[in-house]
Protein backbone atom coordinates (compact mmCIF):
# COMPACT_ATOMS: atom_id res chain seq x y z
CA UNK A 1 86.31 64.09 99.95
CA UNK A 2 83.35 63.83 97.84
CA UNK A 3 81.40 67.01 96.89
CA UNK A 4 77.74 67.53 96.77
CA UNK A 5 76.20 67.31 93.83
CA UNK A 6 74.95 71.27 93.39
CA UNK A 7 78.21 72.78 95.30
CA UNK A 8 76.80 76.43 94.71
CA UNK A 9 73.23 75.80 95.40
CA UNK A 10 73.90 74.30 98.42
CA UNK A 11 76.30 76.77 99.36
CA UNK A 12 74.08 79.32 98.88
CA UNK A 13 71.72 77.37 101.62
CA UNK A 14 74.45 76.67 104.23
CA UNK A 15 75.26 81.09 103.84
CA UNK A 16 71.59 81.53 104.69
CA UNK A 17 70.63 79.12 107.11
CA UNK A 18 74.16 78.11 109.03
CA UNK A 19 76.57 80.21 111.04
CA UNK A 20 79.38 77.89 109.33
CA UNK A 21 82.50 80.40 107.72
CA UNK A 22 83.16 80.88 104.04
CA UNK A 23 86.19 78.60 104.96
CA UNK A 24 84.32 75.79 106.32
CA UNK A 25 81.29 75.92 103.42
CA UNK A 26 84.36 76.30 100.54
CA UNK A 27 85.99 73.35 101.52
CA UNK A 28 82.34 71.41 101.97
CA UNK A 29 81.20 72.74 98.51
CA UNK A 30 84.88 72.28 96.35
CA UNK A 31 84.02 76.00 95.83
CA UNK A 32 86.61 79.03 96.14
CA UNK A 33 86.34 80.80 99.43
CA UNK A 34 85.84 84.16 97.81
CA UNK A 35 82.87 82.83 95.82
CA UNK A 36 80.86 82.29 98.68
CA UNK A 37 82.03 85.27 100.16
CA UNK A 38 80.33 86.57 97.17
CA UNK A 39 77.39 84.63 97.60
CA UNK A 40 76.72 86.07 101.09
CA UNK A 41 76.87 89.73 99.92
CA UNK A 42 75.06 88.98 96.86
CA UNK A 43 77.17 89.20 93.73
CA UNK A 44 77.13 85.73 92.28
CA UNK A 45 74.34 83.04 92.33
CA UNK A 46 71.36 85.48 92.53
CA UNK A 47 68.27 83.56 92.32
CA UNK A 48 69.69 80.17 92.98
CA UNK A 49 67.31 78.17 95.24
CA UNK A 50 69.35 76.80 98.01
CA UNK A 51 69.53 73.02 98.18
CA UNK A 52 69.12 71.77 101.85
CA UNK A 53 72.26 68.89 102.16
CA UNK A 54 70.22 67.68 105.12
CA UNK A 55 67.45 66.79 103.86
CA UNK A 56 69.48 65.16 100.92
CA UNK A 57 71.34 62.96 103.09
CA UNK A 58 74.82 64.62 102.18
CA UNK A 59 75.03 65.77 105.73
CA UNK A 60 73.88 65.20 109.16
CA UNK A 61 72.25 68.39 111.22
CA UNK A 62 74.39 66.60 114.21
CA UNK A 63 77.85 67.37 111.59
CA UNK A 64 76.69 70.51 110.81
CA UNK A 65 76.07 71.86 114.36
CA UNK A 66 79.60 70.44 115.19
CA UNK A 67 81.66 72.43 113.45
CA UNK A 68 79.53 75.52 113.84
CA UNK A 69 80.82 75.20 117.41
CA UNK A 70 84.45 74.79 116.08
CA UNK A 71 85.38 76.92 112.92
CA UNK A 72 88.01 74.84 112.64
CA UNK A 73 86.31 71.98 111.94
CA UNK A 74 85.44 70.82 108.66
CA UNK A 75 82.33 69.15 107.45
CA UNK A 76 82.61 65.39 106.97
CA UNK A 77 79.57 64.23 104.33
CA UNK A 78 77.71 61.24 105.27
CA UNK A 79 78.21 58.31 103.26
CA UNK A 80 75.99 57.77 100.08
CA UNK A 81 75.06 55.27 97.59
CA UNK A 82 75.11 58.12 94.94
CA UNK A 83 77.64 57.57 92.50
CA UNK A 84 80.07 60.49 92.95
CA UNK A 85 80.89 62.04 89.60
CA UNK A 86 84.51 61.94 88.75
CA UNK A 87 86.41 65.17 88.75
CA UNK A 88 89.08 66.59 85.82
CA UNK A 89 92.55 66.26 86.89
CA UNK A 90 94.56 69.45 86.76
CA UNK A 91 95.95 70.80 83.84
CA UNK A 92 95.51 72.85 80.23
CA UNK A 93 92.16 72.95 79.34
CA UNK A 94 91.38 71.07 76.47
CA UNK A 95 89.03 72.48 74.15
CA UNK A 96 87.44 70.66 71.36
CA UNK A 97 88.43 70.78 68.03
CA UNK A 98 84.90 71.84 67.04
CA UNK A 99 84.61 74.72 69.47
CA UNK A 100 88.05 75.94 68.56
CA UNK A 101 86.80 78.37 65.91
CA UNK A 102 84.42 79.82 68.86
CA UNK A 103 87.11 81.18 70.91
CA UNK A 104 87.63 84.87 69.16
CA UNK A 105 83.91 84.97 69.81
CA UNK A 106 84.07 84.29 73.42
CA UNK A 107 87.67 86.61 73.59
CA UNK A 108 85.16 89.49 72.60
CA UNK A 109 82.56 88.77 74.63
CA UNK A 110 84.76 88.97 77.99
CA UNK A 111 86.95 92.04 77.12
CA UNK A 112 83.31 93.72 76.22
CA UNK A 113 81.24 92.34 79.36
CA UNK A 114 84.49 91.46 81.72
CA UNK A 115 87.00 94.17 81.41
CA UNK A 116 88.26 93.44 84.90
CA UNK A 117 89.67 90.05 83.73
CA UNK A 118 93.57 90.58 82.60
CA UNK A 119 94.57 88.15 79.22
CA UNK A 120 96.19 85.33 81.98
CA UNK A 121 92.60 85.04 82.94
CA UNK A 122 90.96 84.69 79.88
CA UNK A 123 93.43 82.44 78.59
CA UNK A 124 93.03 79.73 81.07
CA UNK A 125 89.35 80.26 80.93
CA UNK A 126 88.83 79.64 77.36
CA UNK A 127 91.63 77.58 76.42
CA UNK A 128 93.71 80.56 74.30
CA UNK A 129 96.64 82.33 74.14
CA UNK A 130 97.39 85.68 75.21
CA UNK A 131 98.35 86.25 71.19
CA UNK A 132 95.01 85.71 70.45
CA UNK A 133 93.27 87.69 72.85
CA UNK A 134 95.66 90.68 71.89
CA UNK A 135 94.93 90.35 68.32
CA UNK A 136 90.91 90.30 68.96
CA UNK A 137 91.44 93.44 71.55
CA UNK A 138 93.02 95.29 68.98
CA UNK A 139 91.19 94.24 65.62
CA UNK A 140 94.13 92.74 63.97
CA UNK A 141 93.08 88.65 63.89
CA UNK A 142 92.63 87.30 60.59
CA UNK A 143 88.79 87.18 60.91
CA UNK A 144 88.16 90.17 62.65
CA UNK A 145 85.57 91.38 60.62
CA UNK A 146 83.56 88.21 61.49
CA UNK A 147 84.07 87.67 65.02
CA UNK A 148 80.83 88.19 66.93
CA UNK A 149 80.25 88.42 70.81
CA UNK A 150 79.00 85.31 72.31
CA UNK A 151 79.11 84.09 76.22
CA UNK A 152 81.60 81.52 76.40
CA UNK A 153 79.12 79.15 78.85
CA UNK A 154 76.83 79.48 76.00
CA UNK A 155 79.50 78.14 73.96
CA UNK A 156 79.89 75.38 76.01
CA UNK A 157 83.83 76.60 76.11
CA UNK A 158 83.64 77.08 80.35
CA UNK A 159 81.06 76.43 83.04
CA UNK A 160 79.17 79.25 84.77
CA UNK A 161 81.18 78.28 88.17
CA UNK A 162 84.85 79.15 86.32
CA UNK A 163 83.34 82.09 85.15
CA UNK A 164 81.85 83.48 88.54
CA UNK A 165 85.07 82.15 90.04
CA UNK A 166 87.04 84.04 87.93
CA UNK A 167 85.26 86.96 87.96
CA UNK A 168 84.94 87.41 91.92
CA UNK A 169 88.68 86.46 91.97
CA UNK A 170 89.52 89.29 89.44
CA UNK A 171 86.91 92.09 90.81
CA UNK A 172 88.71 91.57 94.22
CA UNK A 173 91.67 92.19 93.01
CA UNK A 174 90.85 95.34 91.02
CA UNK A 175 88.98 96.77 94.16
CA UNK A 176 92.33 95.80 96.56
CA UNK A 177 94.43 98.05 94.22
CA UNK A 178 91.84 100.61 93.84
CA UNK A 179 92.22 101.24 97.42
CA UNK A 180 96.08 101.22 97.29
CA UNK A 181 96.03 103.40 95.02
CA UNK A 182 93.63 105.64 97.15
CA UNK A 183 96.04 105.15 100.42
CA UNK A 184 98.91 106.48 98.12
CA UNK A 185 97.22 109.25 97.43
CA UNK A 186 96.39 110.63 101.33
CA UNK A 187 99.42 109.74 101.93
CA UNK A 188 101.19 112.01 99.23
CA UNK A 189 98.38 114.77 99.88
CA UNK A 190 99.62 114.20 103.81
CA UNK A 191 102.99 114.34 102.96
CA UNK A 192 102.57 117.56 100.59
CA UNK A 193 100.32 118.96 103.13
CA UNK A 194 102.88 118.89 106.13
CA UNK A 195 105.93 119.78 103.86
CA UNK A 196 104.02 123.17 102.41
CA UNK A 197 103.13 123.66 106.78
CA UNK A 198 106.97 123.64 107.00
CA UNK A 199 108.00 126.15 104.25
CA UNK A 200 105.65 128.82 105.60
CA UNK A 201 106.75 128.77 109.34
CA UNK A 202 108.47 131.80 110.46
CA UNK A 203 112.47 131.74 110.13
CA UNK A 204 114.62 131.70 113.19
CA UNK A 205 116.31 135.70 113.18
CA UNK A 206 119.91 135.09 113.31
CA UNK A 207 122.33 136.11 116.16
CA UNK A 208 119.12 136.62 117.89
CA UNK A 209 120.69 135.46 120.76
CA UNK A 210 123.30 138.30 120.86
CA UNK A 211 120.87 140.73 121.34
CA UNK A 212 121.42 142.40 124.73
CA UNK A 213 118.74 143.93 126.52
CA UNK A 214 119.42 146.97 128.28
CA UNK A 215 118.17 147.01 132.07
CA UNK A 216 115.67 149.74 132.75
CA UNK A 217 116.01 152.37 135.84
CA UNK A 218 113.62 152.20 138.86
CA UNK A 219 110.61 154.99 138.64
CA UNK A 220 111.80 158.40 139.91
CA UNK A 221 115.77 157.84 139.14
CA UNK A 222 117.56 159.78 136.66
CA UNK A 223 120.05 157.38 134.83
């Protein structure tokens, strides 16, 4: 299916002025359901004007007003004499000999500005290896003493969209194990809580059910 030509900015209209799911405007815009997730609470694409598809002939009202009665629908684009830009085929990233010598640059710039992003990330983002970005995390690369911060999309070594993508994508995933971790915890202090409960109730007396009780005489009788 072929993609709009401004996939965020017109995701960022279809959040504001549709009822349509992050599912349904993900698979519309070629973007990552979680980054228009983001979109909608406002993390990524701040100050992006929305582009209407509408009124850019990418979409019929009609289309869009279908699947908004049927989430599981999906948006079909209306046909366009537009070429449609053709898209990289999976794969390692190839980065250009010329930018190469950029990459300890970028390396620092995410572990400094990014620290949610593990070295799997960076590597694919950037085109390295996870030797590299160990050896610029710890000072030890051969031209450490050179290697100055600079934002990879500056670079021209990703595209803004990989790096919100991965970003959202990696923030998620630190806030999903935050709360684990915070679940283990009650559960522990529950745990802890109901075992110390059981250590201070009173002991059962033993043979306490040998004891016999001696009857006692009516008023006014001598035993």
């Amino acid at each position: 299916m072929a993609l709009p030509l401004m996939p965020k900015a017109t995701a960022v209209w279809l959040v504001e002025n549709t009822t349509l799911t992050f599912e349904q405007i993900a698979a519309f815009t070629g973007m990552h359901e979680l980054e228009v997730q983001a979109i909608a609470d406002g993390e990524v694409a701040v100050g992006i004007v929305g582009v209407n598809p509408v009124g850019n002939g990418q979409v019929t009202a009609d289309e869009i007003a279908r699947c908004e009665q049927d989430p599981k629908s999906r948006l079909k684009p209306s046909k366009s004499d537009i070429p449609v830009p053709r898209t990289r085929s999976k794969g390692a990233r190839y980065t250009p000999v010329s930018k190469r010598q950029d990459r300890p640059d970028a390396i620092l710039w995410l572990v400094r500005h990014h620290p949610e992003l593990n070295d799997a990330q960076v590597a694919r983002l950037i085109g390295t290896t996870k030797s590299t970005i160990a050896s610029v995390r710890d000072r030890t690369h051969w031209n450490a003493a050179n290697i100055k911060p600079q934002n990879p999309v500056t670079l021209g070594l990703c595209t803004e969209a990989d790096l919100e993508k991965f970003v959202v994508i990696a923030q998620r995933r630190k806030n999903n194990a935050v709360k684990a971790e915070e679940r283990r915890k009650r559960r522990e202090a529950r745990e802890a809580a109901a075992a110390a409960a059981s250590a201070t109730a009173a002991p059962a007396v033993d043979g306490a059910d040998d004891l016999v009780t001696e009857p006692t005489a009516p008023a006014g009788v001598q035993p």
